[in-house]
N, C-alpha and C. Protein backbone atom coordinates (compact mmCIF):
# COMPACT_ATOMS: atom_id res chain seq x y z
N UNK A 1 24.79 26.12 18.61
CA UNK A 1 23.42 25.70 18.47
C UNK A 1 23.36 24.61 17.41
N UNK A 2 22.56 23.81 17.62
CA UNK A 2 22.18 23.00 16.53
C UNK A 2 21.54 23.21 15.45
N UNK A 3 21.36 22.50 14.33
CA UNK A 3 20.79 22.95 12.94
C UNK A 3 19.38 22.26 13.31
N UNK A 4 19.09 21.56 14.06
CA UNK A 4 17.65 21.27 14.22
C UNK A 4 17.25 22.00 14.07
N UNK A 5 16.64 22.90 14.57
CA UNK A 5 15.67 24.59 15.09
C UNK A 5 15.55 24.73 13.28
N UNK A 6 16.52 25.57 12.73
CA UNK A 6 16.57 25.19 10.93
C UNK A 6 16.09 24.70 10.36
N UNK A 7 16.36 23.70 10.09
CA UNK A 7 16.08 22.24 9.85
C UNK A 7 14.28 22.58 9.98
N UNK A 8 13.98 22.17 11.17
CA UNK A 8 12.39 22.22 11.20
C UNK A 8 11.34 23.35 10.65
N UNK A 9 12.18 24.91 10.91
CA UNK A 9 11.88 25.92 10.66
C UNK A 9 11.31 25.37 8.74
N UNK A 10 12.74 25.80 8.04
CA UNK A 10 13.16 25.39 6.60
C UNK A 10 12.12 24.42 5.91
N UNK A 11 12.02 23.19 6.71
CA UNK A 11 11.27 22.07 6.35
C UNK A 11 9.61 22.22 6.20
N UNK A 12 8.60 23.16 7.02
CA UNK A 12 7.90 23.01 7.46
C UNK A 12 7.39 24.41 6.89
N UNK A 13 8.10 25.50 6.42
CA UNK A 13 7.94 26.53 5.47
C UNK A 13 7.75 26.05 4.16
N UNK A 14 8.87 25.07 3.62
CA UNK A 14 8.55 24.83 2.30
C UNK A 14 7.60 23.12 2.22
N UNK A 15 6.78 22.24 3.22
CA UNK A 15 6.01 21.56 3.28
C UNK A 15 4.62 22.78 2.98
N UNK A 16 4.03 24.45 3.75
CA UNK A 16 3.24 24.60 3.37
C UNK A 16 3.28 25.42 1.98
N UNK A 17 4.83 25.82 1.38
CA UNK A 17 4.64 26.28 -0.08
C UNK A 17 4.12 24.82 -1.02
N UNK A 18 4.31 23.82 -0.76
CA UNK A 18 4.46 22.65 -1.66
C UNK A 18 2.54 22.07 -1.56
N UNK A 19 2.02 22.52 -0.48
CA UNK A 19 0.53 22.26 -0.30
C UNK A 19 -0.12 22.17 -1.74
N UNK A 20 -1.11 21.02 -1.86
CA UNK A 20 -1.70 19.63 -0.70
C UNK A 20 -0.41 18.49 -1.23
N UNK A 21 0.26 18.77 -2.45
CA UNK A 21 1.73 17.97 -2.73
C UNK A 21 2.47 17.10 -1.37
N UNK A 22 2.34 15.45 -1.52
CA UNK A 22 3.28 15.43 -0.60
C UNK A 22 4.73 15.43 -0.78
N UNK A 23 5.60 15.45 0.28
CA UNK A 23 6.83 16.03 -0.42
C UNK A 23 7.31 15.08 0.79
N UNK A 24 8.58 14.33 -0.63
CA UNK A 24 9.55 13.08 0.24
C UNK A 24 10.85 13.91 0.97
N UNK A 25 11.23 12.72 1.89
CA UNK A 25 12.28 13.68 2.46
C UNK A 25 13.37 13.45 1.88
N UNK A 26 13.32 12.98 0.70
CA UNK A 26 14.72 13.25 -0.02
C UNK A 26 14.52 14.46 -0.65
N UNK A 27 13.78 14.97 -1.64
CA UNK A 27 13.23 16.07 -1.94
C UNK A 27 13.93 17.49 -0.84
N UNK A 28 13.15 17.20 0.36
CA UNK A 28 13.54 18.03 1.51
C UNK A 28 15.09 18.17 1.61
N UNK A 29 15.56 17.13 1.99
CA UNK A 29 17.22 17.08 1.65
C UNK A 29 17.71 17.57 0.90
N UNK A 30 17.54 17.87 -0.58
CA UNK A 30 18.39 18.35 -1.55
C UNK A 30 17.75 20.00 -1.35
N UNK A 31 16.65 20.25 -0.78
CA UNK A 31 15.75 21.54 -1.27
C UNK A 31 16.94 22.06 0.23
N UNK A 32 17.18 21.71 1.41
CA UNK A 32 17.58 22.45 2.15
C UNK A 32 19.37 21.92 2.20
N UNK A 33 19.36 21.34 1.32
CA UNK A 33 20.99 20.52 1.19
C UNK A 33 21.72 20.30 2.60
N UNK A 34 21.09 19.34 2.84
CA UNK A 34 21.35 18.64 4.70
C UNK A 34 21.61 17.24 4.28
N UNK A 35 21.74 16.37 5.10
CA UNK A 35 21.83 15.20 5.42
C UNK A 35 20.59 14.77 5.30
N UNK A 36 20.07 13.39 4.52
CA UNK A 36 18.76 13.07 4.52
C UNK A 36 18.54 12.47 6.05
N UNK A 37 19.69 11.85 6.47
CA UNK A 37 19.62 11.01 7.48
C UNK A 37 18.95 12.33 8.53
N UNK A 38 19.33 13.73 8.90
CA UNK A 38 19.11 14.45 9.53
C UNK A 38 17.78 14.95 9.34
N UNK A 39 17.32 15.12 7.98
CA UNK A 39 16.14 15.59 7.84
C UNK A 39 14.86 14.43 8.03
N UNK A 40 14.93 13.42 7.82
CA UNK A 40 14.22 11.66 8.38
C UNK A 40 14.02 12.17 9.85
N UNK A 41 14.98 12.38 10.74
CA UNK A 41 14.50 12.28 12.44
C UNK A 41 14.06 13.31 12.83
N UNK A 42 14.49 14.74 11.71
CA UNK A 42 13.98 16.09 12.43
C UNK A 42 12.18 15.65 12.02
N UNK A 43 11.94 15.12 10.65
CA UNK A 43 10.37 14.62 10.65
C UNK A 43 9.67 13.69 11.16
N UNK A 44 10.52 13.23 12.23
CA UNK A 44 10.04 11.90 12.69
C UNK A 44 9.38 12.80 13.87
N UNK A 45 10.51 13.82 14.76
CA UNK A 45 9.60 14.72 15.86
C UNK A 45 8.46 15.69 15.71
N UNK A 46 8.71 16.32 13.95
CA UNK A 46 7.64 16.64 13.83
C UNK A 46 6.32 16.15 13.93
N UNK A 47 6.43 15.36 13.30
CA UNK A 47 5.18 14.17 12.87
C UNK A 47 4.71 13.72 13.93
N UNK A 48 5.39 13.18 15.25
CA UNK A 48 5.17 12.66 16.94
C UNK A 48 4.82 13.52 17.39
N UNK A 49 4.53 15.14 16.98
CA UNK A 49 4.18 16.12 17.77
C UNK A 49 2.98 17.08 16.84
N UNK A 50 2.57 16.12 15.74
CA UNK A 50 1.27 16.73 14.67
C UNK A 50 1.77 18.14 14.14
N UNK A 51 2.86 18.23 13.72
CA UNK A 51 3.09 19.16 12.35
C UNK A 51 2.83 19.06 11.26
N UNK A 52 3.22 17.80 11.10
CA UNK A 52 2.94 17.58 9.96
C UNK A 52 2.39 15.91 10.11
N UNK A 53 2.19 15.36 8.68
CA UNK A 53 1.66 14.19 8.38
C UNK A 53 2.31 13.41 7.55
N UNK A 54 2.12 12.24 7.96
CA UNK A 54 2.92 11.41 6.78
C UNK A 54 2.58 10.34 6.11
N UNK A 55 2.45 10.16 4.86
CA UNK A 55 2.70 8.94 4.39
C UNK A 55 3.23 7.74 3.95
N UNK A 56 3.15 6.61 4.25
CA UNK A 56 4.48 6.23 3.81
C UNK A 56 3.75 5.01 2.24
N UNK A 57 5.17 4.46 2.01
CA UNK A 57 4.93 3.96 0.67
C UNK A 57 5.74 4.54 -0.96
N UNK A 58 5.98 4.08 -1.89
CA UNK A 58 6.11 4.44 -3.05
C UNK A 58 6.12 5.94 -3.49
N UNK A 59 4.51 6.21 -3.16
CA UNK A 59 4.72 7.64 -3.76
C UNK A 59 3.88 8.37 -1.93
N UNK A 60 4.58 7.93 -1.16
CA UNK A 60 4.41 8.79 -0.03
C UNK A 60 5.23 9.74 0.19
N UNK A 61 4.84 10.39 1.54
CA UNK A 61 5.75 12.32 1.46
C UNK A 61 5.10 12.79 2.76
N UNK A 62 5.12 13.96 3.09
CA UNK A 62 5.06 14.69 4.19
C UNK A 62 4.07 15.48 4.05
N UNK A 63 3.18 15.79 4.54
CA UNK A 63 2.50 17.19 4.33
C UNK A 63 2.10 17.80 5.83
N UNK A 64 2.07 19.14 5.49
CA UNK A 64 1.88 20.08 6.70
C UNK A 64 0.74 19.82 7.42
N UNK A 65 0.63 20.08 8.45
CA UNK A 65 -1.23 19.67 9.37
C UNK A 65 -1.00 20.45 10.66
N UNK A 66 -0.70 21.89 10.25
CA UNK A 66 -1.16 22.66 10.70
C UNK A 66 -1.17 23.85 9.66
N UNK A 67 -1.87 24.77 10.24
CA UNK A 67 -1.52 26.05 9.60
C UNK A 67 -0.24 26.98 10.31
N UNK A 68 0.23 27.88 9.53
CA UNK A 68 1.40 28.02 10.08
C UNK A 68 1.22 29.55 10.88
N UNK A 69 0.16 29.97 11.23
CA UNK A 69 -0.46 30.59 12.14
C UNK A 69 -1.02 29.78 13.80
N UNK A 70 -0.85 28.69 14.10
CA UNK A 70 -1.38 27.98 14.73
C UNK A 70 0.39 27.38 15.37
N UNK A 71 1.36 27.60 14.18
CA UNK A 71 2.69 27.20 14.86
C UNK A 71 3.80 28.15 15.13
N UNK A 72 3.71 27.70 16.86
CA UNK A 72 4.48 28.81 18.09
C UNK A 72 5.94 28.55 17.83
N UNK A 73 6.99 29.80 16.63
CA UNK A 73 8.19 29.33 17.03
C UNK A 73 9.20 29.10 18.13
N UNK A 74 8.60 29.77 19.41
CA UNK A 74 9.28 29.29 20.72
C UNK A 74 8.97 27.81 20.84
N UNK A 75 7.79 27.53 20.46
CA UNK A 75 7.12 26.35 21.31
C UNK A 75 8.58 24.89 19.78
N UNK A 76 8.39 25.59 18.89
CA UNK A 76 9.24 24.53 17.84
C UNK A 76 10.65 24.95 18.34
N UNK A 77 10.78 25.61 18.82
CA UNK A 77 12.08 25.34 19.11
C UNK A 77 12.55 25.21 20.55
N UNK A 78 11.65 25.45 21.61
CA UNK A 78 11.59 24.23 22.51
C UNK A 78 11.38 22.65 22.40
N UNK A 79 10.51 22.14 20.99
CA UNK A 79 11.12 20.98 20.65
C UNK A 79 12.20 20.01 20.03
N UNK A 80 13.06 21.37 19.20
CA UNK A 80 13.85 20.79 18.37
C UNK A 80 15.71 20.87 19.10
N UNK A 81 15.58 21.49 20.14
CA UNK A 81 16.47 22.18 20.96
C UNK A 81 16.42 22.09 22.18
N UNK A 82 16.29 21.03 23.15
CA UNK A 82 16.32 21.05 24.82
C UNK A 82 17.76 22.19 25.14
N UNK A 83 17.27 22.41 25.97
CA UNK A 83 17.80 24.01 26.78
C UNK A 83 19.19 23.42 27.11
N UNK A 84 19.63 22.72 27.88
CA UNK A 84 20.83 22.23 28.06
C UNK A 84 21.92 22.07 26.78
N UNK A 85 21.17 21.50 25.67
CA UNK A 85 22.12 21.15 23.98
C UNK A 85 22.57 23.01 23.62
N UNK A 86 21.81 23.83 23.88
CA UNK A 86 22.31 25.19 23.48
C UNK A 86 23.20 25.80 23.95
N UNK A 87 23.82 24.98 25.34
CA UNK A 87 25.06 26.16 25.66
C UNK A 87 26.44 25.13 26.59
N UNK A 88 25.76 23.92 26.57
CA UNK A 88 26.29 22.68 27.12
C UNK A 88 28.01 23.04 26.75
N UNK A 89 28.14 22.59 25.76
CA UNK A 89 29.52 22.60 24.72
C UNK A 89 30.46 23.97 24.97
N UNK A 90 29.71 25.25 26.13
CA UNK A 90 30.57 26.01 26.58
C UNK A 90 31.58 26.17 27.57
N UNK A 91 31.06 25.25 28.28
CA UNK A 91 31.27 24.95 29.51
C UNK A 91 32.57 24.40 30.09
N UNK A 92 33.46 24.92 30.65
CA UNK A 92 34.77 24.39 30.79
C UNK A 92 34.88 23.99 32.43
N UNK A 93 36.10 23.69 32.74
CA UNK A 93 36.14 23.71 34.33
C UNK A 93 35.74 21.80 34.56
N UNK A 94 36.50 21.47 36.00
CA UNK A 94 36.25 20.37 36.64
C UNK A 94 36.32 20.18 38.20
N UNK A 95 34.48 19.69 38.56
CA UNK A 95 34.14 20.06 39.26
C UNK A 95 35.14 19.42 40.59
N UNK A 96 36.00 18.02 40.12
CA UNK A 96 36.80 17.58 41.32
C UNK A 96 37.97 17.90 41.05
N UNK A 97 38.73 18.68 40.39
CA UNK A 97 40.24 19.64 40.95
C UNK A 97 40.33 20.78 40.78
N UNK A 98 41.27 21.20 41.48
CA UNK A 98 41.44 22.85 41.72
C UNK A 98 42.64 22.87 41.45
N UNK A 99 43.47 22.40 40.24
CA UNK A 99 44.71 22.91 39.98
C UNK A 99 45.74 23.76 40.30
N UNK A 100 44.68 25.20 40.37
CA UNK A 100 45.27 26.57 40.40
C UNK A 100 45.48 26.66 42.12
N UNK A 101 44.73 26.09 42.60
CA UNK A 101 44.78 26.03 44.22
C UNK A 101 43.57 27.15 44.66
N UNK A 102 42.52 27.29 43.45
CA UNK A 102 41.26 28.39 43.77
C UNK A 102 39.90 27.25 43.40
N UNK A 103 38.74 27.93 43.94
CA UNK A 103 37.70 27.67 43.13
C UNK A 103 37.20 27.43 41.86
N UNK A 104 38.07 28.57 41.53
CA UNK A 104 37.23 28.93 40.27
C UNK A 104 37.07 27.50 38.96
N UNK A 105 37.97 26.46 39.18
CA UNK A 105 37.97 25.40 38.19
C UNK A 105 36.61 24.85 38.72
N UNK A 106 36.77 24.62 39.83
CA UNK A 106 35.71 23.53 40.54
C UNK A 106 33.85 24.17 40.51
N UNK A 107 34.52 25.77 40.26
CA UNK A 107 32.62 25.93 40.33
C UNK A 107 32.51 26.68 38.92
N UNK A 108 33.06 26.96 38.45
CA UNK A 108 32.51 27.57 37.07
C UNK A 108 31.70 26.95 36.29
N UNK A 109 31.41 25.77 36.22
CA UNK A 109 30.34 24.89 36.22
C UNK A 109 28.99 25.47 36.29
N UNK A 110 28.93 25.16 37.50
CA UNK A 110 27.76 26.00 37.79
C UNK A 110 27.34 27.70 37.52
N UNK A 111 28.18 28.08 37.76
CA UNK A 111 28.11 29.59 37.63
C UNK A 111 28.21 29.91 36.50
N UNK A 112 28.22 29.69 35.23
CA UNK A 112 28.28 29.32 33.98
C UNK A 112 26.96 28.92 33.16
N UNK A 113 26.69 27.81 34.13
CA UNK A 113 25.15 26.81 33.91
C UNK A 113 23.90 28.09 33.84
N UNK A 114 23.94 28.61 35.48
CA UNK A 114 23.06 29.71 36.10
C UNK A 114 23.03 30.88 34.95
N UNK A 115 24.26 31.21 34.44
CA UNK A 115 24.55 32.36 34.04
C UNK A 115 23.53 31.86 32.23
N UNK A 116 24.04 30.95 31.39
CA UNK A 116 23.68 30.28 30.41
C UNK A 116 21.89 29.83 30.50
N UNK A 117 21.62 29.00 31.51
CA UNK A 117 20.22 29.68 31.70
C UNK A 117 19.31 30.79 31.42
N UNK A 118 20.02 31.36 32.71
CA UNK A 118 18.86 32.62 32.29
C UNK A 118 18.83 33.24 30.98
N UNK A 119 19.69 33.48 30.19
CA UNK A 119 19.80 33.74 29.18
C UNK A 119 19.30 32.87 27.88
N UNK A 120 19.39 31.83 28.22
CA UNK A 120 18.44 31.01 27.37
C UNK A 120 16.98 30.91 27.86
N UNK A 121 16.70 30.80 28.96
CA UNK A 121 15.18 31.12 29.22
C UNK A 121 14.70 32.67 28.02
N UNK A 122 15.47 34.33 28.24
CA UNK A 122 15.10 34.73 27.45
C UNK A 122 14.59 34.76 26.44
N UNK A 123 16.24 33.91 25.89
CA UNK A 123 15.94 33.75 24.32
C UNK A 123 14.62 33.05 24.12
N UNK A 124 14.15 31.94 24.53
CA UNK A 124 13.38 31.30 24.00
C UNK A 124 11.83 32.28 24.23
N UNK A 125 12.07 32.64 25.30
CA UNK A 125 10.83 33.78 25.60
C UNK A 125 10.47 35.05 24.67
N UNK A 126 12.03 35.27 23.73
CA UNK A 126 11.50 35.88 22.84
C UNK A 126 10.73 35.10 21.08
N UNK A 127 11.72 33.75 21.45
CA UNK A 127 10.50 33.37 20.31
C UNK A 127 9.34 32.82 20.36
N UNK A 128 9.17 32.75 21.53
CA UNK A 128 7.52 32.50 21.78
C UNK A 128 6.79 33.33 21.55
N UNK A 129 6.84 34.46 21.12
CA UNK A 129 6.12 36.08 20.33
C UNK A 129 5.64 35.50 19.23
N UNK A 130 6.11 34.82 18.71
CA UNK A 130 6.04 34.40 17.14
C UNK A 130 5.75 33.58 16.54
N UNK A 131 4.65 33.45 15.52
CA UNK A 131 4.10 32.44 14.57
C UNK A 131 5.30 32.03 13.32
N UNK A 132 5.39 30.78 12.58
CA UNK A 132 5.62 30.81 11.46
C UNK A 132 5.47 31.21 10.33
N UNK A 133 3.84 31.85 10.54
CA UNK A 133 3.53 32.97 9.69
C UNK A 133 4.22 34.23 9.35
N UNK A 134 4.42 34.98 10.95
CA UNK A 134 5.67 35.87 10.79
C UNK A 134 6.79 35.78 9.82
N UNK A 135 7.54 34.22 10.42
CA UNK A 135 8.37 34.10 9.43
C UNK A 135 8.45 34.44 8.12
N UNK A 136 7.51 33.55 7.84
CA UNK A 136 7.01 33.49 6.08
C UNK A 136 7.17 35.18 5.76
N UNK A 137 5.86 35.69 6.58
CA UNK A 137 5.74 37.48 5.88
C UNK A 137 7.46 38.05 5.49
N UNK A 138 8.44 37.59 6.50
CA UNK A 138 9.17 38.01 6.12
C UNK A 138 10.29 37.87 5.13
N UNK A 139 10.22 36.32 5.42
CA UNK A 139 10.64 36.27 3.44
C UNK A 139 10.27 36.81 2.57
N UNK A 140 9.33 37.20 2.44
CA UNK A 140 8.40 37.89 1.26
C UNK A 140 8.48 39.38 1.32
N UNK A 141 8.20 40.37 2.48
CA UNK A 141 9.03 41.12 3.01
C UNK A 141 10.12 41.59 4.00
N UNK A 142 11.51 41.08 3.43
CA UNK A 142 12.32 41.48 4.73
C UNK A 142 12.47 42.52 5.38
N UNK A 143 12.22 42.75 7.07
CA UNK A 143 12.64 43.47 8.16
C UNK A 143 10.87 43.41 8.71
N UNK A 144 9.78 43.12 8.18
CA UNK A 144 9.05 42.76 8.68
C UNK A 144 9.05 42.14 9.95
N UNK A 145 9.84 41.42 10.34
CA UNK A 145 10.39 40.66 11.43
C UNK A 145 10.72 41.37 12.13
N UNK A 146 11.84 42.12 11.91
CA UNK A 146 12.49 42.93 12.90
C UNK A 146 11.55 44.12 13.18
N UNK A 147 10.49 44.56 12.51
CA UNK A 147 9.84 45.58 12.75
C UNK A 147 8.46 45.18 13.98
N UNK A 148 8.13 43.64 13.67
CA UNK A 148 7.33 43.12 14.09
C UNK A 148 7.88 42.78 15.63
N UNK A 149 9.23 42.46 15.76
CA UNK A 149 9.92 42.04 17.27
C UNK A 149 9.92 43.80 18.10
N UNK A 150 9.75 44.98 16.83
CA UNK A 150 9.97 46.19 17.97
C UNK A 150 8.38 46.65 18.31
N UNK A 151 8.06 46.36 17.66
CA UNK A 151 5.97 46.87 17.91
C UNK A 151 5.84 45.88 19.16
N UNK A 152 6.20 44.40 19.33
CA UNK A 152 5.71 43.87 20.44
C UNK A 152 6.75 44.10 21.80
N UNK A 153 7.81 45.01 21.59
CA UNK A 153 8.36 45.02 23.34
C UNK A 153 8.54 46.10 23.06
């Protein structure tokens, strides 16, 4: 998986501790010790998709523009994560030889893909349950989360 999903999560937790403060993304960089270059484009999608706000200039910065009750972590991490980048890199096999003198090189591909799917459809279906708020509660109290994922299934 990628550190995006993170990344945005991380970023966008400590944009609403830092409220009405704007906060540069170098700041962000050292606070989540990433790549600035990485944390610049993960706020560039935020910002193209009204998470947050930005200013630019001298003493410009980021600030949150939503509440973090209002933000769906399925729905952020259907943006920060297209479904294919999560399981792509597993994938072995080639679809034009059969080495072994079987199928199995030529379609595992697919059957792999199908299989990696559905399973990522889940996943993401289970974080669509969930606000960023959640999150937060549970920093503050941990297993909240996990108590909160067994009350809803």
């Amino acid at each position: 998986m990628r550190l995006d999903f993170s990344v945005a999560v991380h970023s966008l937790l400590y944009l609403e501790q830092k409220q009405p403060r704007l906060v540069a993304s170098r700041e962000l960089a050292t606070t989540l010790t990433t790549n600035p270059v990485m944390i610049r484009n993960i706020l560039s999608v935020l910002h193209k998709a009204h998470y947050i706000r930005g200013v630019v200039g001298k003493n410009g910065g980021y600030q949150l523009d939503r509440l973090l009750t209002d933000i769906n972590v399925g729905e952020l991490y259907d943006l920060t994560i297209p479904p294919t980048l999560s399981y792509a890199r597993f994938i072995t096999g080639d679809l034009e030889a059969s080495g072994d003198g079987s199928d199995i090189s030529r379609n595992i591909q697919a059957t792999l893909t199908d299989l990696f799917t559905l399973a990522d459809q889940q996943y993401r279906d289970f974080y669509h349950q969930f606000t960023l708020a959640d999150l937060k509660q549970d920093l503050k109290q941990h297993g909240y989360f996990v108590q909160l994922a067994h009350e809803k299934n």
